[in-house]
N, C-alpha and C. Protein backbone atom coordinates (compact mmCIF):
# COMPACT_ATOMS: atom_id res chain seq x y z
N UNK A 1 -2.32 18.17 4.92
CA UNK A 1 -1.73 17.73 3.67
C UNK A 1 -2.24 16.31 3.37
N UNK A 2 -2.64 16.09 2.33
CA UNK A 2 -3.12 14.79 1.81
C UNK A 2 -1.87 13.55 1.81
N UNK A 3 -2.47 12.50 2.20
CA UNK A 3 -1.38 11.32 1.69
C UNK A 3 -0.52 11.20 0.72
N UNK A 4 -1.37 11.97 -0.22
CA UNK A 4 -0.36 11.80 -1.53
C UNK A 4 0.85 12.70 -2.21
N UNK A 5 0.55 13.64 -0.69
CA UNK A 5 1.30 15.39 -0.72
C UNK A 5 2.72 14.94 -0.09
N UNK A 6 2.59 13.59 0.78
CA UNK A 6 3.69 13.47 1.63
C UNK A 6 4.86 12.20 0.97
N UNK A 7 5.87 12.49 1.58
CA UNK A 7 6.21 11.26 1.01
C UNK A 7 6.84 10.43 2.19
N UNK A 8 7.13 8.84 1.85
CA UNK A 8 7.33 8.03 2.97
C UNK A 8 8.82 8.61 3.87
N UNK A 9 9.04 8.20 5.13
CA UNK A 9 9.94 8.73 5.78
C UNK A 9 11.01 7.34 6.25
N UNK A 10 11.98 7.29 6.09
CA UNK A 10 12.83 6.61 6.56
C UNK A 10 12.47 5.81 8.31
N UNK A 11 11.96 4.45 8.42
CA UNK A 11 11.60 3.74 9.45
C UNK A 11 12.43 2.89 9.99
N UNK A 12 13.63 3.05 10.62
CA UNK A 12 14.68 2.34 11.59
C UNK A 12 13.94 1.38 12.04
N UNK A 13 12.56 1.51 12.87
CA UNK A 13 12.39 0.68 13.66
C UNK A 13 12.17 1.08 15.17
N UNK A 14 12.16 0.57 16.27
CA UNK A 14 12.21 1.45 17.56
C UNK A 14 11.14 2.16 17.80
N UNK A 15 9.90 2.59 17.18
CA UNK A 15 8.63 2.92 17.56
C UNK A 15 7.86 2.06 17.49
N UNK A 16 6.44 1.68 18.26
CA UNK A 16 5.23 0.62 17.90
C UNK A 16 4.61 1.47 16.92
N UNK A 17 4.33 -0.24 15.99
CA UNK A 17 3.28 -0.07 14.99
C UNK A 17 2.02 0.69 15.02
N UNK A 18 1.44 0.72 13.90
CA UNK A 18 -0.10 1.64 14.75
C UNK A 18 -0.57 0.52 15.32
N UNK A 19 -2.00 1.09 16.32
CA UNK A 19 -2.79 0.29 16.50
C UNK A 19 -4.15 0.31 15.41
N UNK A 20 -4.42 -0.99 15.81
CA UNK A 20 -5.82 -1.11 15.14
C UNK A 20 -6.75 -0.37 14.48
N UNK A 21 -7.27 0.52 15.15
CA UNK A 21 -7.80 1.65 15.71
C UNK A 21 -7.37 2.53 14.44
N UNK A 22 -5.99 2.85 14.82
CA UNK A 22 -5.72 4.17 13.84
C UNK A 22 -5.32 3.44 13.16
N UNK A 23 -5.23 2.38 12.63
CA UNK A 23 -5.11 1.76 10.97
C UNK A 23 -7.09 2.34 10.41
N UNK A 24 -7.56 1.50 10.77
CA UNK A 24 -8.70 2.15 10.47
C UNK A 24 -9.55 3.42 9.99
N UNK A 25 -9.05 4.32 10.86
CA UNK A 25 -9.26 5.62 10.31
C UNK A 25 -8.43 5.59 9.18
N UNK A 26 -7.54 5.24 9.15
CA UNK A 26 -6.65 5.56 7.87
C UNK A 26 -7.20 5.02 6.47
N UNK A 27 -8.15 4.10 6.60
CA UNK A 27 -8.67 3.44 5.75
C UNK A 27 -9.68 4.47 4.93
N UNK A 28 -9.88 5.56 5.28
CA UNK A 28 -11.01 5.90 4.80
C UNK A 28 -10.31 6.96 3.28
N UNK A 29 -8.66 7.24 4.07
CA UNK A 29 -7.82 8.02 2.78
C UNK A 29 -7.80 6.97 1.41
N UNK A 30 -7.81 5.54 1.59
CA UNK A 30 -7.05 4.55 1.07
C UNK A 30 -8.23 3.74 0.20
N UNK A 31 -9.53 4.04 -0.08
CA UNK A 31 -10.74 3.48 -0.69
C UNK A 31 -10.00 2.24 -1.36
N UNK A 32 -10.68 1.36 -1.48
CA UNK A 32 -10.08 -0.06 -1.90
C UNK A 32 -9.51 -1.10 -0.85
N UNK A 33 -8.59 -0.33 -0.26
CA UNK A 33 -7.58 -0.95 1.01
C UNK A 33 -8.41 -1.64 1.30
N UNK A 34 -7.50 -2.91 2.11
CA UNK A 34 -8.61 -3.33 3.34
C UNK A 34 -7.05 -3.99 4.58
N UNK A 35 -7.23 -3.32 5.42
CA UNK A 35 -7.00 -4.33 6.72
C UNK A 35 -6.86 -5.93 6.92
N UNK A 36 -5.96 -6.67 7.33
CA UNK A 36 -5.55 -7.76 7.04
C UNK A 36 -5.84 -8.26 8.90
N UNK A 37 -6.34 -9.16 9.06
CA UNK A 37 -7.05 -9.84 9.82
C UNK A 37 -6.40 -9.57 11.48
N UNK A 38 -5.26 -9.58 11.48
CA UNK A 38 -3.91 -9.43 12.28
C UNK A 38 -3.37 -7.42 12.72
N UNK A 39 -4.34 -6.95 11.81
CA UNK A 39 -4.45 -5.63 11.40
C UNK A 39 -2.91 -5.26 11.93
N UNK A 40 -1.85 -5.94 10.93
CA UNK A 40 -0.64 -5.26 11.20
C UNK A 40 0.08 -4.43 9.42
N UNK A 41 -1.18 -5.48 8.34
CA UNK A 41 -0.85 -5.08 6.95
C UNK A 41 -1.97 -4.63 6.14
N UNK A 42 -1.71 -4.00 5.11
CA UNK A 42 -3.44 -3.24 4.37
C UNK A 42 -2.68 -4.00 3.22
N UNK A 43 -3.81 -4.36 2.17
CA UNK A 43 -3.95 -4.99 0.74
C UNK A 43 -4.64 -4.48 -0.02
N UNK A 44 -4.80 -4.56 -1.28
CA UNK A 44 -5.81 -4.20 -2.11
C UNK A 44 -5.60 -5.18 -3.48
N UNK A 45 -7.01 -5.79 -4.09
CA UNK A 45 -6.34 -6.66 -5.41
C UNK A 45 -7.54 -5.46 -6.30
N UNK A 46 -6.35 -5.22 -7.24
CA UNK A 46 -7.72 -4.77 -8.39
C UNK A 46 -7.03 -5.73 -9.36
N UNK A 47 -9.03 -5.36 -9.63
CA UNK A 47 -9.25 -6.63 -11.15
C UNK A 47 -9.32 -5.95 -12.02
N UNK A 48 -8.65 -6.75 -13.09
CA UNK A 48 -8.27 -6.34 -14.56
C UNK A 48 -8.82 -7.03 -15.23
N UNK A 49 -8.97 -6.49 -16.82
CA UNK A 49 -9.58 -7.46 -17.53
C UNK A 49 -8.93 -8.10 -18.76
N UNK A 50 -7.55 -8.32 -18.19
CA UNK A 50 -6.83 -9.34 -18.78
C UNK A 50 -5.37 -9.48 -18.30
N UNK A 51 -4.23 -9.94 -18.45
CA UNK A 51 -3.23 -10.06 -18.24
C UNK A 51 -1.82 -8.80 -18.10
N UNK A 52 -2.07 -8.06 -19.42
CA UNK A 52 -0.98 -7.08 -19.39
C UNK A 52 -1.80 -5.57 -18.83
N UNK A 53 -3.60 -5.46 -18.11
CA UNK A 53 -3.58 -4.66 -17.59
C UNK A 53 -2.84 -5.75 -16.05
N UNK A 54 -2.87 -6.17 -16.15
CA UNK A 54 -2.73 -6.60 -14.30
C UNK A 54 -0.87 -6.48 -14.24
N UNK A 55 -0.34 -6.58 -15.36
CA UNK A 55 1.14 -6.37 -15.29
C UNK A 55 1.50 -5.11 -15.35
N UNK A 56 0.77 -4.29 -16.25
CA UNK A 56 0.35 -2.65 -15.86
C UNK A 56 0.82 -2.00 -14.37
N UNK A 57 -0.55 -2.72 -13.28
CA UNK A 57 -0.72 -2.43 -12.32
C UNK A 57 0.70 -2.63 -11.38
N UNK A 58 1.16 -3.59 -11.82
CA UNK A 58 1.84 -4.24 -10.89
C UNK A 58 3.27 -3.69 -11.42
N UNK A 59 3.67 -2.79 -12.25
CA UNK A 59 4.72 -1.86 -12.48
C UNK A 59 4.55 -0.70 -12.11
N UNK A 60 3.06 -0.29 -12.15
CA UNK A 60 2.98 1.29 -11.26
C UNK A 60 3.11 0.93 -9.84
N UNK A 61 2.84 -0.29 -9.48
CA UNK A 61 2.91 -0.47 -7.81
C UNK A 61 4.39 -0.05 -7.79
N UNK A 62 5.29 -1.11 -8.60
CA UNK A 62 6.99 -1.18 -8.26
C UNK A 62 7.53 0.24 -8.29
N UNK A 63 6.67 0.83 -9.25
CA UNK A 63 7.15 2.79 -9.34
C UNK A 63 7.47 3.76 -8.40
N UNK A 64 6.04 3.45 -7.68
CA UNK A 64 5.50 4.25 -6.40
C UNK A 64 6.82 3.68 -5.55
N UNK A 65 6.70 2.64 -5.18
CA UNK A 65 7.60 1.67 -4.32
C UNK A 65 9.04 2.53 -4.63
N UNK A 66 9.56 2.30 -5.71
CA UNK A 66 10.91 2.98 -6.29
C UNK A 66 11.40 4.36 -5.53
N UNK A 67 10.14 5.16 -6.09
CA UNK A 67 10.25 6.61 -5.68
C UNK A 67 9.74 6.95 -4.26
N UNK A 68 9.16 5.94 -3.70
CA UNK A 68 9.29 6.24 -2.01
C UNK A 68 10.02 5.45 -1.17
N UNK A 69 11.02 4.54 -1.74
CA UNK A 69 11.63 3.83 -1.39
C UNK A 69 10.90 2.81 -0.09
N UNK A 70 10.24 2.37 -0.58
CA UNK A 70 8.95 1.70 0.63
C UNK A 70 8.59 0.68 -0.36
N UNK A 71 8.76 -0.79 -0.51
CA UNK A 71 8.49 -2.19 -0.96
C UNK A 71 7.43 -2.61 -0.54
N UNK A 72 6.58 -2.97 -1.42
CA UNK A 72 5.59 -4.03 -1.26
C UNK A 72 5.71 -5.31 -1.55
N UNK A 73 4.71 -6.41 -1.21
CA UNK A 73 4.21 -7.26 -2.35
C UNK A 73 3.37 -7.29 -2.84
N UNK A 74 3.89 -7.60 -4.26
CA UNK A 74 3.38 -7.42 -5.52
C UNK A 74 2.77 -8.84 -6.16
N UNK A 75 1.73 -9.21 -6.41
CA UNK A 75 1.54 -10.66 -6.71
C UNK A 75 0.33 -10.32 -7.67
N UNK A 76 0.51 -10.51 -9.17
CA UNK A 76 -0.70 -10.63 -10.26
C UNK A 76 -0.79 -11.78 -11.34
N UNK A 77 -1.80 -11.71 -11.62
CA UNK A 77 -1.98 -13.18 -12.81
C UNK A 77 -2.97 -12.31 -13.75
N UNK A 78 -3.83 -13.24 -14.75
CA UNK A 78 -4.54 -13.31 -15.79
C UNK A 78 -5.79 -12.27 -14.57
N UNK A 79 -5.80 -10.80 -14.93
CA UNK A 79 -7.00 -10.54 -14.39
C UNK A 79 -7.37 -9.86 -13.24
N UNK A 80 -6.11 -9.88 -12.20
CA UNK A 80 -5.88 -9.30 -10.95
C UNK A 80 -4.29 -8.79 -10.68
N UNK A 81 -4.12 -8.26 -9.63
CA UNK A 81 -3.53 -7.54 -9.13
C UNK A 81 -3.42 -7.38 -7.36
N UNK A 82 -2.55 -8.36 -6.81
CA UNK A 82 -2.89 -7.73 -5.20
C UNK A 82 -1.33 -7.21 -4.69
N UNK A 83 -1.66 -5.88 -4.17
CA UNK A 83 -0.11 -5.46 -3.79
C UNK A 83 -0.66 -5.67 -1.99
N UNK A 84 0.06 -5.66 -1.25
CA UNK A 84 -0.01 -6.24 0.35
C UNK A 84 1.47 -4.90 0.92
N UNK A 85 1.41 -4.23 2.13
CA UNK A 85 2.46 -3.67 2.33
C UNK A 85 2.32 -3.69 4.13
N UNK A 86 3.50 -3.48 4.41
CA UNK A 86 3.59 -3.19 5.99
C UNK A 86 5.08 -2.36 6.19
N UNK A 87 5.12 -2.13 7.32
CA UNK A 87 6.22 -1.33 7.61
C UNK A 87 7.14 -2.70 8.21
N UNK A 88 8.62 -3.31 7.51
CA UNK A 88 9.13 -4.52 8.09
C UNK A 88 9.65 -4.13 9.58
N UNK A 89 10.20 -2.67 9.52
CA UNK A 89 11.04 -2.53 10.64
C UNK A 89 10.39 -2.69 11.84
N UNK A 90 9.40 -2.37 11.72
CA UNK A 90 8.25 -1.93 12.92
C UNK A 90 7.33 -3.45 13.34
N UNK A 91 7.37 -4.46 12.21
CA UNK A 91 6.29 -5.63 12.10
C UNK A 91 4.67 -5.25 12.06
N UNK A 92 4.31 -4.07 11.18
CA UNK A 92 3.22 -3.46 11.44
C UNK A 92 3.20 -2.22 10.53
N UNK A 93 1.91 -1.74 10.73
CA UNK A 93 1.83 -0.54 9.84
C UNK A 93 2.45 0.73 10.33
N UNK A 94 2.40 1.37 9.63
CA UNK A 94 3.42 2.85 10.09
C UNK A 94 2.54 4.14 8.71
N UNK A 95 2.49 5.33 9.33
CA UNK A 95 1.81 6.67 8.29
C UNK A 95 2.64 6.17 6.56
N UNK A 96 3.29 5.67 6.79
CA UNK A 96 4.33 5.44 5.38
C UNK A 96 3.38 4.19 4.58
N UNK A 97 2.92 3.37 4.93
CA UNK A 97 2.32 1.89 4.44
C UNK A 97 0.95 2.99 3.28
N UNK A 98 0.08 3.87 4.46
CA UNK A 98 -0.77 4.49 3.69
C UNK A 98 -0.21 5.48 2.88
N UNK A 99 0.48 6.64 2.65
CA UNK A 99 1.16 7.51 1.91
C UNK A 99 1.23 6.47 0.53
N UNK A 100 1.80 5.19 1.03
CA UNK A 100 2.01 4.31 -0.27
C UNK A 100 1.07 3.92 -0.82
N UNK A 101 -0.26 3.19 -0.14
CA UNK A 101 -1.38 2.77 -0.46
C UNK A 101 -2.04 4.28 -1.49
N UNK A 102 -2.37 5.27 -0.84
CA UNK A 102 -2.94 6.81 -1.57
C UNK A 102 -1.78 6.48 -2.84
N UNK A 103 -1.08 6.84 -2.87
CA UNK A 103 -0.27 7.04 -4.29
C UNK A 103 0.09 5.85 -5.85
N UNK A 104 -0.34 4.78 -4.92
CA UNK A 104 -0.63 3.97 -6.10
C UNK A 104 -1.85 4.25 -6.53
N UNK A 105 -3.37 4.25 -5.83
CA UNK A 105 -4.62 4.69 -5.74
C UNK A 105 -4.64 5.49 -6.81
N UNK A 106 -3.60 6.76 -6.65
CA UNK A 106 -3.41 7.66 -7.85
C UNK A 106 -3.02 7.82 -8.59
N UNK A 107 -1.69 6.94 -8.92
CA UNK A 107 -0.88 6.30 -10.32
C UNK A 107 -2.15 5.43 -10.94
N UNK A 108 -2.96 4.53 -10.25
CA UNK A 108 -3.10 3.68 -10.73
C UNK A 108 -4.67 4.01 -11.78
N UNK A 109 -5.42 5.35 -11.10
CA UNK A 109 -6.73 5.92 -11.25
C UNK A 109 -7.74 5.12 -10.66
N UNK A 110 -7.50 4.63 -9.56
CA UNK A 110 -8.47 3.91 -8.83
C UNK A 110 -9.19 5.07 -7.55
């Protein structure tokens, strides 16, 4: 089933984050993503070419977020767009961070 078939699952906490490793593979569902240095969070900024597409973006992020009950951050100006996500419970990524990453990807037509 595709990322975007699933939806996020309720994360208490009490399991380790992924590792490295399998953040990576995961990257390849998530085109755009990228891995954050610490490889515990994935990001993506798309560029816009002006202000109310980048406020656009940054309401389909809050959407996705809504309806999978899974929060990001959301941070855009004149032109861009970067949403940043991790799993808090865990301090790290979790199958839920990407499910979220794929489904904005696809709200967003990126």
């Amino acid at each position: 089933m595709s990322l975007t078939e699933q939806h996020c699952t309720p994360c208490q906490g009490g399991i380790d984050p992924m590792s490295r490793e399998q953040a990576q593979a995961y990257l390849a569902d998530v085109p755009g993503w990228v891995l954050d240095d610490a490889g515990t969070r994935i990001h993506r900024r798309f560029q816009t070419d002006n202000f109310a597409q980048a406020q656009a973006i940054a309401n389909i992020a809050g959407d996705v977020a809504e309806q999978e009950d899974h929060h990001p951050e959301v941070r855009f100006s004149w032109g861009w767009c970067e949403v940043e996500i991790f799993t808090h419970a865990i301090g790290g990524l979790h199958n839920n961070d990407f499910i979220y990453a794929a489904k904005v990807n696809a709200a967003v037509g990126a």
